[in-house]
C-alpha atoms as a PDB file:
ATOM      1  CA  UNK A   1       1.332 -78.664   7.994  1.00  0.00           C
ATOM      2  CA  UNK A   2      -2.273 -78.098   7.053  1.00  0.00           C
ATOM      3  CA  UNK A   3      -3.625 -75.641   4.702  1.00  0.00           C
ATOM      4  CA  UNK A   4      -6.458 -73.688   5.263  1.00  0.00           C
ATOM      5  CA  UNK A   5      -9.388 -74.523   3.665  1.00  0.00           C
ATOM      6  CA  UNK A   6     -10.397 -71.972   1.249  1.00  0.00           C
ATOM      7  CA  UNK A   7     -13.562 -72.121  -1.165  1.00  0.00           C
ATOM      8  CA  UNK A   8     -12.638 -71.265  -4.874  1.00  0.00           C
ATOM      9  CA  UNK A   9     -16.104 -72.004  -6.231  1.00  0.00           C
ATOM     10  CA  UNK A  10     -17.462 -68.576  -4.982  1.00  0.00           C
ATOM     11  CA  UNK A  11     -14.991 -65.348  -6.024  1.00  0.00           C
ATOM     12  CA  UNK A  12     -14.810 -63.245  -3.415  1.00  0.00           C
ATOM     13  CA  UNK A  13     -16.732 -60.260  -3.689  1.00  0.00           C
ATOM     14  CA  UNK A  14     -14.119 -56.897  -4.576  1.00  0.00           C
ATOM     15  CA  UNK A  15     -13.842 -54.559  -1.949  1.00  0.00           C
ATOM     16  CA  UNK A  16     -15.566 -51.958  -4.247  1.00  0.00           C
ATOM     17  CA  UNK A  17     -18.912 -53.868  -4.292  1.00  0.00           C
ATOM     18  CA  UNK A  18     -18.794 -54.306  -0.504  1.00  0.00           C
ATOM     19  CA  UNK A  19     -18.558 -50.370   0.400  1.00  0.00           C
ATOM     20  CA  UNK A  20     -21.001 -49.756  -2.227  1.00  0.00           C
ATOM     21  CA  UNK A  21     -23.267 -51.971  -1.232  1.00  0.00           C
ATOM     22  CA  UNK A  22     -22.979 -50.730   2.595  1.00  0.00           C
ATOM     23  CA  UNK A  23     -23.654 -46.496   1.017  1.00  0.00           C
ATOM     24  CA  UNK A  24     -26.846 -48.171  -0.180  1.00  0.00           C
ATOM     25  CA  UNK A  25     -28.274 -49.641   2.811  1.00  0.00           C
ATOM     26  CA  UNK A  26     -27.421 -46.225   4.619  1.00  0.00           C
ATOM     27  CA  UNK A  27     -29.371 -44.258   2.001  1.00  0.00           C
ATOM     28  CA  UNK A  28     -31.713 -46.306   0.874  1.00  0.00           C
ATOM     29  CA  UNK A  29     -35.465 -44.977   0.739  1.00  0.00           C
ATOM     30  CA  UNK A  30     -37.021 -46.130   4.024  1.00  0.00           C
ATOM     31  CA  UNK A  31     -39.803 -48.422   4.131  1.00  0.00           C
ATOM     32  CA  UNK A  32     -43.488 -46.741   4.544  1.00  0.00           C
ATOM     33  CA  UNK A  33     -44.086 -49.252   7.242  1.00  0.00           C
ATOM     34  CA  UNK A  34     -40.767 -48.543   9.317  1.00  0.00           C
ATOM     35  CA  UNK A  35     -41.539 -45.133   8.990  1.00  0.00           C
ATOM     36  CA  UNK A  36     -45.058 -44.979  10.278  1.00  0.00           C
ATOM     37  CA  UNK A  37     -43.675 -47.142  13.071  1.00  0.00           C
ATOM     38  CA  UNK A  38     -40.657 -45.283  14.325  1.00  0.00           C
ATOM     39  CA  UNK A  39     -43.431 -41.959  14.113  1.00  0.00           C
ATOM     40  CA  UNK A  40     -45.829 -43.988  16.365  1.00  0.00           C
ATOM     41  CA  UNK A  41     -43.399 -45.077  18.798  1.00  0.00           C
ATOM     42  CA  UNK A  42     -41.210 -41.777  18.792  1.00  0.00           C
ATOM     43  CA  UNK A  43     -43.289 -38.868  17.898  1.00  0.00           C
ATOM     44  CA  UNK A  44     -40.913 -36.107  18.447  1.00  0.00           C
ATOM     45  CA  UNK A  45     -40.482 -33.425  20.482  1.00  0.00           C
ATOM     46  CA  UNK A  46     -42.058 -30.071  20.179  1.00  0.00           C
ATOM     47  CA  UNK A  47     -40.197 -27.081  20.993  1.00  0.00           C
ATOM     48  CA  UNK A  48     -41.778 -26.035  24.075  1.00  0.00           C
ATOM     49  CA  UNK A  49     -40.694 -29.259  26.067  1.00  0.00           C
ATOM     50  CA  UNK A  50     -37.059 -28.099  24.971  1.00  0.00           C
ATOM     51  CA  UNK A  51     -37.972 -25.021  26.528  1.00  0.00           C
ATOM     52  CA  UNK A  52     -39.798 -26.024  29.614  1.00  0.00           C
ATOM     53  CA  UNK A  53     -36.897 -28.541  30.125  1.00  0.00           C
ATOM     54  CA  UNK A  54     -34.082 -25.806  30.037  1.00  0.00           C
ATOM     55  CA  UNK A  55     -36.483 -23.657  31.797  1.00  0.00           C
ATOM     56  CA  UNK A  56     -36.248 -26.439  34.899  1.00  0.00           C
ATOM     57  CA  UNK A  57     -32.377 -26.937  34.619  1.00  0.00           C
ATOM     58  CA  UNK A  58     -32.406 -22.929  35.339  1.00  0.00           C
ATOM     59  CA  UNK A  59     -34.660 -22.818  38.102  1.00  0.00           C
ATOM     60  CA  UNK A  60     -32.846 -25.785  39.700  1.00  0.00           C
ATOM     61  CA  UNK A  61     -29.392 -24.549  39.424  1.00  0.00           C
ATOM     62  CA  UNK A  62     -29.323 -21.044  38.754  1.00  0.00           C
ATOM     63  CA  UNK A  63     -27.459 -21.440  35.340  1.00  0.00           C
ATOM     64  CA  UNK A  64     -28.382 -21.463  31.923  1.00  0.00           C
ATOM     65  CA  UNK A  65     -29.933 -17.569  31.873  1.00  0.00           C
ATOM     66  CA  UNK A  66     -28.824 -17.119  28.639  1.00  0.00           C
ATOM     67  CA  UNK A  67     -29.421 -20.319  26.948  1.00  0.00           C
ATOM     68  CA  UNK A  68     -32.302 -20.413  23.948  1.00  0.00           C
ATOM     69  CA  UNK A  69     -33.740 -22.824  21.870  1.00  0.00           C
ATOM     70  CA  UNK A  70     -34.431 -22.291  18.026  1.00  0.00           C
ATOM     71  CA  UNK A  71     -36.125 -25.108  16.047  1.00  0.00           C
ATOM     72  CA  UNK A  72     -34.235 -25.069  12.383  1.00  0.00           C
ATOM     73  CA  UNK A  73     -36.404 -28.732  11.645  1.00  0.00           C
ATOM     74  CA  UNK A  74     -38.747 -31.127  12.411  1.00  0.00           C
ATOM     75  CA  UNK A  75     -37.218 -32.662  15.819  1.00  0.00           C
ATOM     76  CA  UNK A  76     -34.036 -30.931  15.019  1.00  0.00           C
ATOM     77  CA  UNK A  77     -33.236 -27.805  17.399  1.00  0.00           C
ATOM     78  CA  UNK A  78     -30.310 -25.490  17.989  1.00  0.00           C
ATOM     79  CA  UNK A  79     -29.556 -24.961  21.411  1.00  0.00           C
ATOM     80  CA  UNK A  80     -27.303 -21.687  22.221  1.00  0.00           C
ATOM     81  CA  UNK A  81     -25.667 -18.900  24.112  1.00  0.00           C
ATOM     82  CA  UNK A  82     -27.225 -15.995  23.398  1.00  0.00           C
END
């Protein structure tokens, strides 16, 4: 029977390192460049489309009367019963 082939020149890299590594990529400190780019191609959404676009759902089906928008951020908005 044949054995696998396994490579004992490079240690394998502990489990440890690997997570760690993966936390850093997920908060790392964006690039300037990626950032100005991801602005230009999506540059948000103001609060009043939110609105206008509930507003349409409500004049369409009759629903949503008492549904408001709040914006707590920058492109970030809480959408509620009130």
């Amino acid at each position: 029977s044949a054995e696998p082939f396994v490579d004992d020149s490079v240690p394998p890299v502990p489990l440890v390192k690997r997570v760690w590594r993966q936390v850093l990529r997920l908060v790392r400190r964006p690039n300037p460049a990626d950032i100005a780019y991801s602005q230009q191609k999506f540059p948000g959404l103001p609060a009043d489309e939110v609105k206008k676009g509930i507003a349409k759902f409500k004049a369409l089906t009759g629903r949503f009367a008492s549904v408001s928008v709040e914006e707590v951020a920058k492109d970030c908005f809480r959408i509620h019963k009130s």
